[in-house]
C-alpha atoms as a PDB file:
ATOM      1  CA  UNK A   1      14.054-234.845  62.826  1.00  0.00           C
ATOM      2  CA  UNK A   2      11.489-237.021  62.588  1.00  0.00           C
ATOM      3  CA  UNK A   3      11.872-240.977  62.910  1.00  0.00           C
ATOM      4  CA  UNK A   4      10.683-241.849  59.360  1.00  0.00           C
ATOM      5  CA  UNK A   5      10.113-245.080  57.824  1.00  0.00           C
ATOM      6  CA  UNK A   6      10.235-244.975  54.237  1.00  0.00           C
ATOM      7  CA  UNK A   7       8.559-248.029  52.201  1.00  0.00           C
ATOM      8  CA  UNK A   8       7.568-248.934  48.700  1.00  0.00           C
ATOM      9  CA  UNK A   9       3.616-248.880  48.330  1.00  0.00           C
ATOM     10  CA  UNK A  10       2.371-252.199  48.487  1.00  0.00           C
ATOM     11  CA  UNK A  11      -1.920-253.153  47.602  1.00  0.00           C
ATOM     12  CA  UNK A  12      -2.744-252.470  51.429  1.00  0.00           C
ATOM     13  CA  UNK A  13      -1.301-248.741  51.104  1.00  0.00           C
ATOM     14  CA  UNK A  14      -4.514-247.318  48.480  1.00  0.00           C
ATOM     15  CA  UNK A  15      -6.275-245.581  51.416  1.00  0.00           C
ATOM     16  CA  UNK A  16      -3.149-243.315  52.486  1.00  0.00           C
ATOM     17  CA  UNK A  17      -1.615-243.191  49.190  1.00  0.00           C
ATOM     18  CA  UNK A  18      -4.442-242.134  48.324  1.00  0.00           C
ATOM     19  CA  UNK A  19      -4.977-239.707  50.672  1.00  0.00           C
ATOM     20  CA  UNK A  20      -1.434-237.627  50.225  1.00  0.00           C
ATOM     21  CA  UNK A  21      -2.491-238.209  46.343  1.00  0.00           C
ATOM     22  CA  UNK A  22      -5.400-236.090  46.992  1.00  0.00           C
ATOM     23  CA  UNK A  23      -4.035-233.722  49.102  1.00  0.00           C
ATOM     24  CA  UNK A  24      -0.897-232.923  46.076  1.00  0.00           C
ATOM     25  CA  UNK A  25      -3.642-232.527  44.157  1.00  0.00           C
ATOM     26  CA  UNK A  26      -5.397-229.890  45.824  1.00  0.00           C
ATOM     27  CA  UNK A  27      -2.523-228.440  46.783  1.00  0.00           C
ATOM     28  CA  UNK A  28      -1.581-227.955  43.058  1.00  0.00           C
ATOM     29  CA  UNK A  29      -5.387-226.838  42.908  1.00  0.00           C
ATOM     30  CA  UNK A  30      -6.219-229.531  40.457  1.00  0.00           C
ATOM     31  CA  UNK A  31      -8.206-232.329  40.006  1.00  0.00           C
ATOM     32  CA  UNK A  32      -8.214-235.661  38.036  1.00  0.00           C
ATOM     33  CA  UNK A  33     -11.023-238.204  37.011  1.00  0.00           C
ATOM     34  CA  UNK A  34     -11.326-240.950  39.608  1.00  0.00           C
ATOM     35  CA  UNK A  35     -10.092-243.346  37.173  1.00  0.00           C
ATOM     36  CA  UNK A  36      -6.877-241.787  35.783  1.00  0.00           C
ATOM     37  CA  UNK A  37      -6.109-241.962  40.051  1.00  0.00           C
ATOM     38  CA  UNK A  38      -6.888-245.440  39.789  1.00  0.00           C
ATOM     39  CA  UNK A  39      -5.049-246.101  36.528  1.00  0.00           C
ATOM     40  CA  UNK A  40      -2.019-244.123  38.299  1.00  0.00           C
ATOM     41  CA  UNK A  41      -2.469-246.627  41.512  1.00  0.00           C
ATOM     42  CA  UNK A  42      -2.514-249.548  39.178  1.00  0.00           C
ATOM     43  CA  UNK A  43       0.756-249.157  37.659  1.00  0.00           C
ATOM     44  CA  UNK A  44       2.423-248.064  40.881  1.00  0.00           C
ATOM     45  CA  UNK A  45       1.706-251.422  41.672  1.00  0.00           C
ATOM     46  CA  UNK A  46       2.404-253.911  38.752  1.00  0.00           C
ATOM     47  CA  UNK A  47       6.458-254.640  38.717  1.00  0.00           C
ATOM     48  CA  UNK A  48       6.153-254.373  34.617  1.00  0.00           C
ATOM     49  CA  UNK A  49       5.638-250.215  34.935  1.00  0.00           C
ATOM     50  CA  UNK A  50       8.589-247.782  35.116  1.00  0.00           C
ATOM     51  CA  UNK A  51       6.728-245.675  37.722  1.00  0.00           C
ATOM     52  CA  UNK A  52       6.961-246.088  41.512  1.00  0.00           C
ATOM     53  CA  UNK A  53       5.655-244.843  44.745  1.00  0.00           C
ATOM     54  CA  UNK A  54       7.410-244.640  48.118  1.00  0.00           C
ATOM     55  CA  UNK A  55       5.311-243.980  51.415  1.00  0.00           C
ATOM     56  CA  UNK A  56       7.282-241.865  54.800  1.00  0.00           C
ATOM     57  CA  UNK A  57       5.565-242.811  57.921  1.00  0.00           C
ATOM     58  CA  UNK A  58       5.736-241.435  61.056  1.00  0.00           C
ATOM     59  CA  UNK A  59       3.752-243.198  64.103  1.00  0.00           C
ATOM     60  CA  UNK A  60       2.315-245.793  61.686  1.00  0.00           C
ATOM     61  CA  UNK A  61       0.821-242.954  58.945  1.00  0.00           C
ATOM     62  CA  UNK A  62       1.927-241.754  55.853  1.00  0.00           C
ATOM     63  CA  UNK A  63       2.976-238.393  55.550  1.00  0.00           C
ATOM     64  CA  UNK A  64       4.341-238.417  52.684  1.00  0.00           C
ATOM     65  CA  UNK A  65       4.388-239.758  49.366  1.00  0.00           C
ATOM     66  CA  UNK A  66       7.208-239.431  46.320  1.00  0.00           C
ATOM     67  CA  UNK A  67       5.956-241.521  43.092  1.00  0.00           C
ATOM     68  CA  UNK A  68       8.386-241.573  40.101  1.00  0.00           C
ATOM     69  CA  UNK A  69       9.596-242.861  36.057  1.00  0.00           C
ATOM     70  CA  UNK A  70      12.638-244.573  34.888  1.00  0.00           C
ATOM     71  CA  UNK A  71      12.337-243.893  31.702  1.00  0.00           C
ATOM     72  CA  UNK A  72      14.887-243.600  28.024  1.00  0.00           C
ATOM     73  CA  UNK A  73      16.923-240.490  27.436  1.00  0.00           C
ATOM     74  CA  UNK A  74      18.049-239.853  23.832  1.00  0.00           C
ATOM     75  CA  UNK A  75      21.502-238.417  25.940  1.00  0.00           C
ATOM     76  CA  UNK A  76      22.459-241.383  27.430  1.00  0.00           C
ATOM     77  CA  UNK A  77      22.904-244.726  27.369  1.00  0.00           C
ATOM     78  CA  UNK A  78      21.505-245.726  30.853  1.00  0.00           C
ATOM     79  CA  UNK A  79      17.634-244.436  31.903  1.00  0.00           C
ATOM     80  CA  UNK A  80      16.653-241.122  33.414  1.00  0.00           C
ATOM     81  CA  UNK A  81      14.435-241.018  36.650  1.00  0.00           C
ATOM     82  CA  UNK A  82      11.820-238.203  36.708  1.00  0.00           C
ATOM     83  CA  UNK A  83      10.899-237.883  40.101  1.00  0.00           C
ATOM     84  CA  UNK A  84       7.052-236.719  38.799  1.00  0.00           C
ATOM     85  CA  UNK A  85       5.434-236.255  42.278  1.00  0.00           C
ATOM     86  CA  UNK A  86       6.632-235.011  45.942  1.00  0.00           C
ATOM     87  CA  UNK A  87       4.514-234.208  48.838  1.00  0.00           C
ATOM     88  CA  UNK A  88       4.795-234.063  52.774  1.00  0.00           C
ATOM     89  CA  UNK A  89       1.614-233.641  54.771  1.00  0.00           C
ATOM     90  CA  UNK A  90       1.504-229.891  55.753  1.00  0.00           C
ATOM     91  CA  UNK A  91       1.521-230.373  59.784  1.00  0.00           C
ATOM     92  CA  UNK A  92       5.248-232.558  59.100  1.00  0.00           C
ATOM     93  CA  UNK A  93       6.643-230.289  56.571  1.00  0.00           C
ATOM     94  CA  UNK A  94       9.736-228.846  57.620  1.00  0.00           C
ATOM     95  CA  UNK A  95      11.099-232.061  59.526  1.00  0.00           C
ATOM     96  CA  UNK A  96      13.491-232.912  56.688  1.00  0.00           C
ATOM     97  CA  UNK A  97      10.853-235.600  55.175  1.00  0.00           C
ATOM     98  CA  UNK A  98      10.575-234.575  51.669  1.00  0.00           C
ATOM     99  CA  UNK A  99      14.459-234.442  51.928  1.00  0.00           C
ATOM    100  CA  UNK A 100      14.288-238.144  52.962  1.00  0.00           C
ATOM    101  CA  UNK A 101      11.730-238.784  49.841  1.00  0.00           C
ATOM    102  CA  UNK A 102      14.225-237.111  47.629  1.00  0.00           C
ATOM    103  CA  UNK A 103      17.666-239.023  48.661  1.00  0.00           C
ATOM    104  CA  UNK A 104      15.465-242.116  48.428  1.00  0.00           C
ATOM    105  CA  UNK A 105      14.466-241.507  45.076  1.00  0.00           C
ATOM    106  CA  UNK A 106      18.168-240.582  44.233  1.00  0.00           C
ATOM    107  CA  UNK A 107      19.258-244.420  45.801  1.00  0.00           C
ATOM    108  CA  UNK A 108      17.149-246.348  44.219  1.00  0.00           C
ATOM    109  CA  UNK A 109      17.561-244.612  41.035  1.00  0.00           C
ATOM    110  CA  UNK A 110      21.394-245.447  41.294  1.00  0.00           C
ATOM    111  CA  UNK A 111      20.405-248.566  41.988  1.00  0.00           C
ATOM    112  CA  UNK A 112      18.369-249.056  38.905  1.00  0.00           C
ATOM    113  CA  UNK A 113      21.381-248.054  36.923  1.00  0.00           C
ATOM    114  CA  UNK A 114      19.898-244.567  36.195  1.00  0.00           C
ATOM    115  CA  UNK A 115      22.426-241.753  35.163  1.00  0.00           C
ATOM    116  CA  UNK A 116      20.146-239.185  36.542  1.00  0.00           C
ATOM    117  CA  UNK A 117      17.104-237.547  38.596  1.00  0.00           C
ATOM    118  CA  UNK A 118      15.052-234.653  37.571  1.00  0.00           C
ATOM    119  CA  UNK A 119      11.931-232.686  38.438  1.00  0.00           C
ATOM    120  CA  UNK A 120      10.189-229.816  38.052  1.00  0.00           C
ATOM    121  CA  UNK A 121       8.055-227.734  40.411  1.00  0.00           C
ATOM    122  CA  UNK A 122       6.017-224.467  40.164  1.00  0.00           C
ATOM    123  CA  UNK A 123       8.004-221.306  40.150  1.00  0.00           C
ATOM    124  CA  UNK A 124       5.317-219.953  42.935  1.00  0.00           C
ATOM    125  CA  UNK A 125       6.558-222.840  45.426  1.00  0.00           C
ATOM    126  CA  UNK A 126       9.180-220.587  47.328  1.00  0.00           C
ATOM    127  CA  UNK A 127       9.493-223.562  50.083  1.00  0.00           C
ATOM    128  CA  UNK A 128      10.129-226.528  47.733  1.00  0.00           C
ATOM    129  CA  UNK A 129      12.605-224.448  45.651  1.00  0.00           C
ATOM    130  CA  UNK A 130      14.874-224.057  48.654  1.00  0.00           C
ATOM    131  CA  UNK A 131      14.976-227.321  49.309  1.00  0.00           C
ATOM    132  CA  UNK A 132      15.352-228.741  46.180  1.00  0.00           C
ATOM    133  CA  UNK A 133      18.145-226.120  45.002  1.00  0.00           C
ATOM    134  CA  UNK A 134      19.937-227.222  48.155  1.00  0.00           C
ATOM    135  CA  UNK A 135      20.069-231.177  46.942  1.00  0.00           C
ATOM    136  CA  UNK A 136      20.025-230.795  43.098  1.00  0.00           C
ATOM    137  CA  UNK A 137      21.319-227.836  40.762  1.00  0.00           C
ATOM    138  CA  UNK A 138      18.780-225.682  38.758  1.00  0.00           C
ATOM    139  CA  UNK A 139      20.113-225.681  35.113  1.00  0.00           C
ATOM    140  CA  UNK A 140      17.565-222.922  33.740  1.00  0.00           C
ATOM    141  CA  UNK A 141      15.549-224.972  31.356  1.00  0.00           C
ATOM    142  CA  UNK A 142      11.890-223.409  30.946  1.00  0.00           C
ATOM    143  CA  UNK A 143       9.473-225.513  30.990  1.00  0.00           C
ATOM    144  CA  UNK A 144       6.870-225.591  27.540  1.00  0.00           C
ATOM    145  CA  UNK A 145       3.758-227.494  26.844  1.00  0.00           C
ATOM    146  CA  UNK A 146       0.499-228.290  24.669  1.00  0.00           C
ATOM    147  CA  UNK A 147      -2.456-230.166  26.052  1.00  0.00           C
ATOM    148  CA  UNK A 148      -3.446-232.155  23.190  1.00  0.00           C
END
């Protein structure tokens, strides 16, 4: 494995946040308006947002990147975490980084006082699913949604 360092994002992290940002994005074959990236950035960084970003680095650069939401449940009391966006640079992939990303996300989480962590992923991802079904369960929900 690895020796990973795993560390909020902080202002002097754009350029490689940024980087894995982009890469998730093409990797998802998508792409966003410069400013909505920006926007995104922005609130990673002021302490008032429920969404956060954690870098991995390996030899002093980021190879991957986990950003996530606290936010309300109508279920429970305490907040929810949805862990919105995981990705490992393809050449570390496989090292047990995204892993990492994930059982960080699950601490701090606790931490916060959330009761739990949730994601989703695309059902063509083969290697993500067996990751995450080996460090979450899969309760079956279906997914449903209207751009508006």
């Amino acid at each position: 494995m690895a020796n990973v360092t795993l560390r909020p994002v902080s202002p002097q992290d754009h350029a490689a946040w940024l980087a894995l940002w982009q890469n998730y994005l093409r990797f998802y074959q998508t792409e966003l308006a410069e400013e909505v990236s920006l926007s995104t950035w922005q609130r990673l960084l002021d302490p008032s947002e429920p969404t956060h970003s954690t870098l991995a680095w390996v030899d002093g650069k980021a190879v991957g990147m986990v950003n996530f939401i606290y936010h309300r449940s109508n279920w429970s009391i305490e907040n929810s975490c949805y862990l919105q966006d995981l990705y490992v640079d393809s050449s570390q992939r496989g090292l047990g980084i995204g892993r990492q990303l994930i059982e960080h996300v699950y601490a701090t989480a606790r931490a916060a006082g959330c009761i739990k962590v949730h994601w989703l992923t695309h059902e063509t991802n083969a290697t993500a699913i067996s990751l995450y079904e080996q460090v979450a369960e899969r309760p079956g929900f279906i997914q449903f949604r209207k751009g508006l």
